[in-house]
C-alpha atoms as a PDB file:
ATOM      1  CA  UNK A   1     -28.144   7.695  96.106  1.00  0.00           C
ATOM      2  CA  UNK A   2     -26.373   4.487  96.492  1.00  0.00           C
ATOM      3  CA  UNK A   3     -28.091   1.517  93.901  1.00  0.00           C
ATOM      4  CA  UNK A   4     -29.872   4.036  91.895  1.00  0.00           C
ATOM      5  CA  UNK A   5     -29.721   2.772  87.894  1.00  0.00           C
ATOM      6  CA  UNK A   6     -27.980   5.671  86.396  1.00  0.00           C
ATOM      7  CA  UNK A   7     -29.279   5.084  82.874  1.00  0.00           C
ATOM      8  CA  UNK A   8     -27.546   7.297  80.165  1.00  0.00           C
ATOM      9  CA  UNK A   9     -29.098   9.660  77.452  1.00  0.00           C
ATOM     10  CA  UNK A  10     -26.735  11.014  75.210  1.00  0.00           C
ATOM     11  CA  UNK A  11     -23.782   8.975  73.148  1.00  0.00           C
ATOM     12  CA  UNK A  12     -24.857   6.362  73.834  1.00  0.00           C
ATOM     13  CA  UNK A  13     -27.604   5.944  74.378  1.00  0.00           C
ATOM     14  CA  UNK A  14     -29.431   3.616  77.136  1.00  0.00           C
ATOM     15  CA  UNK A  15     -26.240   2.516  78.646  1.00  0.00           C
ATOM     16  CA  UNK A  16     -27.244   1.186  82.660  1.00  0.00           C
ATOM     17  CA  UNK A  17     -25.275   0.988  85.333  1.00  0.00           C
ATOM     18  CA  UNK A  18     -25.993   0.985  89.494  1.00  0.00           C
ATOM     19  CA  UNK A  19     -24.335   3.207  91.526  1.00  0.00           C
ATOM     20  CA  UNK A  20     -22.204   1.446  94.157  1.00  0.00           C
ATOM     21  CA  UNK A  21     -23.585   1.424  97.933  1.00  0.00           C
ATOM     22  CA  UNK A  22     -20.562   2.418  99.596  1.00  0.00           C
ATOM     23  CA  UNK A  23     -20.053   5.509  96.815  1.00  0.00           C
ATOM     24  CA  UNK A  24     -21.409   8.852  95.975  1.00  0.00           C
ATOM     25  CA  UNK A  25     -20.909  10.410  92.106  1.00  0.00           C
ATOM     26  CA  UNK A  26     -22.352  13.478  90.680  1.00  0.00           C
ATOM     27  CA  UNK A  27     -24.516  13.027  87.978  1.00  0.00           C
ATOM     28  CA  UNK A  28     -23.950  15.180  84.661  1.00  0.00           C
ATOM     29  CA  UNK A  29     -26.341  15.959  81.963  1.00  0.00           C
ATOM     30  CA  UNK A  30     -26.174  13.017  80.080  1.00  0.00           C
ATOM     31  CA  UNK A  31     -27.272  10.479  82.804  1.00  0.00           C
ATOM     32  CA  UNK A  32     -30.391  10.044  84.689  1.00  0.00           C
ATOM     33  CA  UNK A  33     -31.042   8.297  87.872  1.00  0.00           C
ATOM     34  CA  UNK A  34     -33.586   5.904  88.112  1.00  0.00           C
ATOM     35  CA  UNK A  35     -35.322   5.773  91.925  1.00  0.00           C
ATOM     36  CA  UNK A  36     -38.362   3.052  91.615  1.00  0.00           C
ATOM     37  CA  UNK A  37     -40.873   2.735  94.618  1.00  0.00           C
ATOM     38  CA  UNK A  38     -38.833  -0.652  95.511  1.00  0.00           C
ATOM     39  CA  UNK A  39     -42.157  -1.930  96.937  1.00  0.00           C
ATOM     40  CA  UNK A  40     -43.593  -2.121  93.427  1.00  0.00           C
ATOM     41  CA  UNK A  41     -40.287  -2.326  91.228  1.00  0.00           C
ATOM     42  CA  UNK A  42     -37.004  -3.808  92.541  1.00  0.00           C
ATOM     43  CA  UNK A  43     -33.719  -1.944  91.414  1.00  0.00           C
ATOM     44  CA  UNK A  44     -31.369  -4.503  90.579  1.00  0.00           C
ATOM     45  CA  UNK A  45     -34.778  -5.940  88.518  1.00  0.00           C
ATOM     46  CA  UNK A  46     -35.011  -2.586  86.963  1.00  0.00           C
ATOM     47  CA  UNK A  47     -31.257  -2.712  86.322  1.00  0.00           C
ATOM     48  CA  UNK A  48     -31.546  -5.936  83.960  1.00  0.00           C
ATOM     49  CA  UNK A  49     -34.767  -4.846  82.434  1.00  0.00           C
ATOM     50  CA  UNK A  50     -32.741  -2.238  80.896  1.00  0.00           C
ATOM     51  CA  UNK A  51     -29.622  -3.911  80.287  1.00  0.00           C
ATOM     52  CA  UNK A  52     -32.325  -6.208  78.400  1.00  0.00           C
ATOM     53  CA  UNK A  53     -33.575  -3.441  76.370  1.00  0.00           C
ATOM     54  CA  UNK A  54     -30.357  -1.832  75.608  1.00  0.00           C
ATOM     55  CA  UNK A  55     -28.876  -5.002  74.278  1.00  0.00           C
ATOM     56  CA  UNK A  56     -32.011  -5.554  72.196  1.00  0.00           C
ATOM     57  CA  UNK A  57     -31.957  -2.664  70.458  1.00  0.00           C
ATOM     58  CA  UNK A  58     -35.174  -1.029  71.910  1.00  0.00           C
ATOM     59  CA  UNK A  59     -34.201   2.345  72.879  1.00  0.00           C
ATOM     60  CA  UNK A  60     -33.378   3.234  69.146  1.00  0.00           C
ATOM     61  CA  UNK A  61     -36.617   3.747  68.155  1.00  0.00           C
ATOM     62  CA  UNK A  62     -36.575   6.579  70.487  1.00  0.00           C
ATOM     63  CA  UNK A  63     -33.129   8.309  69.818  1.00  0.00           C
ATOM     64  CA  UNK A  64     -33.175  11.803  68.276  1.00  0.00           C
ATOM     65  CA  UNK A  65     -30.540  13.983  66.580  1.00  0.00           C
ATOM     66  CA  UNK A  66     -27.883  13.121  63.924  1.00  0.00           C
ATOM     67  CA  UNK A  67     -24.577  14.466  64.859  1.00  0.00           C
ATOM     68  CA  UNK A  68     -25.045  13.166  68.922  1.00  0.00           C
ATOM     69  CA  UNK A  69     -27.639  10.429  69.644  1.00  0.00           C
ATOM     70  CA  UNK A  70     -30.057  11.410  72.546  1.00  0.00           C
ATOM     71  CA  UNK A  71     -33.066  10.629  74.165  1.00  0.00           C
ATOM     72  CA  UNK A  72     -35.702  12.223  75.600  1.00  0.00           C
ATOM     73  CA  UNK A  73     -36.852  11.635  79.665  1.00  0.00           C
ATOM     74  CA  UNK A  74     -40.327  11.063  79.043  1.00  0.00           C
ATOM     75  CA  UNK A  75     -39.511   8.650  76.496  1.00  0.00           C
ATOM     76  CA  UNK A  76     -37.880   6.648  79.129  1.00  0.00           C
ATOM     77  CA  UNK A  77     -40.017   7.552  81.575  1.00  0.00           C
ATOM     78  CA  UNK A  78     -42.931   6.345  79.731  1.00  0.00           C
ATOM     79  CA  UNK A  79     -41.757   2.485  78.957  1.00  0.00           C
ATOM     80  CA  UNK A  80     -44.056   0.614  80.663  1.00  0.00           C
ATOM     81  CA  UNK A  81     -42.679  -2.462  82.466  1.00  0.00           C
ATOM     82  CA  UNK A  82     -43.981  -5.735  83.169  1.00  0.00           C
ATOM     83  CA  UNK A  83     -44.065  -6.219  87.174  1.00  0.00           C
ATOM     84  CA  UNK A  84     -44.139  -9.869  88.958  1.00  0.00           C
ATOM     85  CA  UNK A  85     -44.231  -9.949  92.086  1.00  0.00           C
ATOM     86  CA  UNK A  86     -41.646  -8.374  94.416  1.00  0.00           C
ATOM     87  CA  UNK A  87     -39.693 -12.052  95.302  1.00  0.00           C
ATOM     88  CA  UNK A  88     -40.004 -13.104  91.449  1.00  0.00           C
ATOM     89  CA  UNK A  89     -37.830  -9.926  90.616  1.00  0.00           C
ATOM     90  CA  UNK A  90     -35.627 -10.633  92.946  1.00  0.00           C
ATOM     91  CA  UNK A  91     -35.307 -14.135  92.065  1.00  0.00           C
ATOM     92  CA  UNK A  92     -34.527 -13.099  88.696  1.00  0.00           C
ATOM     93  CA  UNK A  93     -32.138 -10.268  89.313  1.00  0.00           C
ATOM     94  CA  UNK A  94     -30.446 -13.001  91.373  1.00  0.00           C
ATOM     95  CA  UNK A  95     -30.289 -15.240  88.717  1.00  0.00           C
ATOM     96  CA  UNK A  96     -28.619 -12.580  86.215  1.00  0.00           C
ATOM     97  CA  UNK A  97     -26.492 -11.408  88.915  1.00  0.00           C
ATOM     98  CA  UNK A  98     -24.897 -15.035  89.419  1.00  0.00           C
ATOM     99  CA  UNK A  99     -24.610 -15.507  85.774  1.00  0.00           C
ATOM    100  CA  UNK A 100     -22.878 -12.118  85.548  1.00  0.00           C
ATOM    101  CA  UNK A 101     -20.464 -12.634  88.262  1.00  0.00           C
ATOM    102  CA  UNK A 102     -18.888 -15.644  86.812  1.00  0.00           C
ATOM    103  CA  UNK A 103     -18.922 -14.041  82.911  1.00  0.00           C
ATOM    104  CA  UNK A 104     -16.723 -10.887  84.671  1.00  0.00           C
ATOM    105  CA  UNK A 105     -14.521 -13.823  86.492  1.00  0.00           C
ATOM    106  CA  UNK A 106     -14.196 -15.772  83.199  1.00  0.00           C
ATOM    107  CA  UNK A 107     -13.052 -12.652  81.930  1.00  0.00           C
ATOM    108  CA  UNK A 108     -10.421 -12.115  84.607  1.00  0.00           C
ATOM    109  CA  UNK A 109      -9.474 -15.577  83.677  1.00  0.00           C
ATOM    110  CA  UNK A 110      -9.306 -15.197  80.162  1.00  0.00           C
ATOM    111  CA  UNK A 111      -6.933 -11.738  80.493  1.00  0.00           C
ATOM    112  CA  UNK A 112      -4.394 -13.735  82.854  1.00  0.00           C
ATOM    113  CA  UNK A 113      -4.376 -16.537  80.430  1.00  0.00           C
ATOM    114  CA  UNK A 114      -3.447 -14.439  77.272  1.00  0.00           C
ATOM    115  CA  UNK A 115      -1.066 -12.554  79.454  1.00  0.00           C
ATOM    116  CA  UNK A 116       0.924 -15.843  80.027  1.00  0.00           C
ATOM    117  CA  UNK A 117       0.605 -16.397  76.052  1.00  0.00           C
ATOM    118  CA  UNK A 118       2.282 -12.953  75.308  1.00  0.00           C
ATOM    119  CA  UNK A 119       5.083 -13.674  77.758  1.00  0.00           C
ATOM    120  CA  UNK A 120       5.375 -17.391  76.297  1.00  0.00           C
ATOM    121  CA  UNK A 121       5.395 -16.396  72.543  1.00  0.00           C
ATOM    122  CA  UNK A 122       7.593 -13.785  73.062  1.00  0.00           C
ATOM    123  CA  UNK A 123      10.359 -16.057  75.057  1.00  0.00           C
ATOM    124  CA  UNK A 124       9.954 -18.531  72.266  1.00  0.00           C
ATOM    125  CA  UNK A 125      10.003 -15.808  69.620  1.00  0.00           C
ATOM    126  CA  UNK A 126      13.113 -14.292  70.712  1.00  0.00           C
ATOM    127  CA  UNK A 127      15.030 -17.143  71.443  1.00  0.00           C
ATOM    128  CA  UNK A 128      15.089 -17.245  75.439  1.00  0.00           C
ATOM    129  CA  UNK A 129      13.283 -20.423  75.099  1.00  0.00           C
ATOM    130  CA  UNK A 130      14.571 -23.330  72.565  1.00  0.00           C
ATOM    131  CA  UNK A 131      11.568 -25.422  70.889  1.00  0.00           C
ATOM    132  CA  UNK A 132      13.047 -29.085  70.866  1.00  0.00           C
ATOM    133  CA  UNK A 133      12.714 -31.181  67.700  1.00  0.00           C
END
């Protein structure tokens, strides 16, 4: 369902992502949607607590096997997450999503910038372009 956290349980592990509201995907084995009660739990909230956790290390503690890392849904399931209230979630996802938005535009940024550095260093490199002195 569109803006269900797809959360992921096998190599690796705890990976997040939401599904895109104008797009459908079938889910394999490996992933899990995540469908709160958005009266109690907000998805997008949801979506960072997670990101949150994954970046921190938690879900670790939890992963089984030694050749392919996995873990178990009750072991998500059971995480027990600390609820404000409905308009504080949202405040904070919208925070995170801001903060987000201009990291992924930075990074758009960034890539155009060393593409113009490639195509600079390799006029200069290969003689196209003389370096006064």
């Amino acid at each position: 369902m569109p803006d269900d956290v797809i959360f992921t349980t096998e190599a690796p592990v705890g990976e997040v992502a939401l599904i895109p509201s104008d797009q459908t995907y079938l889910l394999t084995r490996r992933l899990i949607a995540l469908r709160p009660d958005v009266d109690r739990l907000r998805r997008r909230f949801l979506y960072w607590h997670l990101f949150r956790l994954k970046q921190n290390g938690f879900w670790e503690a939890f992963t089984h096997g030694s050749t392919v890392p996995r873990i178990l849904k009750p072991d998500i399931l059971d995480h027990i997450i600390p609820l404000p209230d409905s308009s504080e979630q949202y405040a904070i996802a919208a925070v995170l999503d801001a903060h987000d938005a201009r990291i992924r535009a930075e990074e758009v940024e960034l890539a155009k910038l060393r593409q113009v550095k490639r195509g600079l260093m390799d006029d200069l490199l290969t003689g196209r372009v003389r370096v006064g002195g």
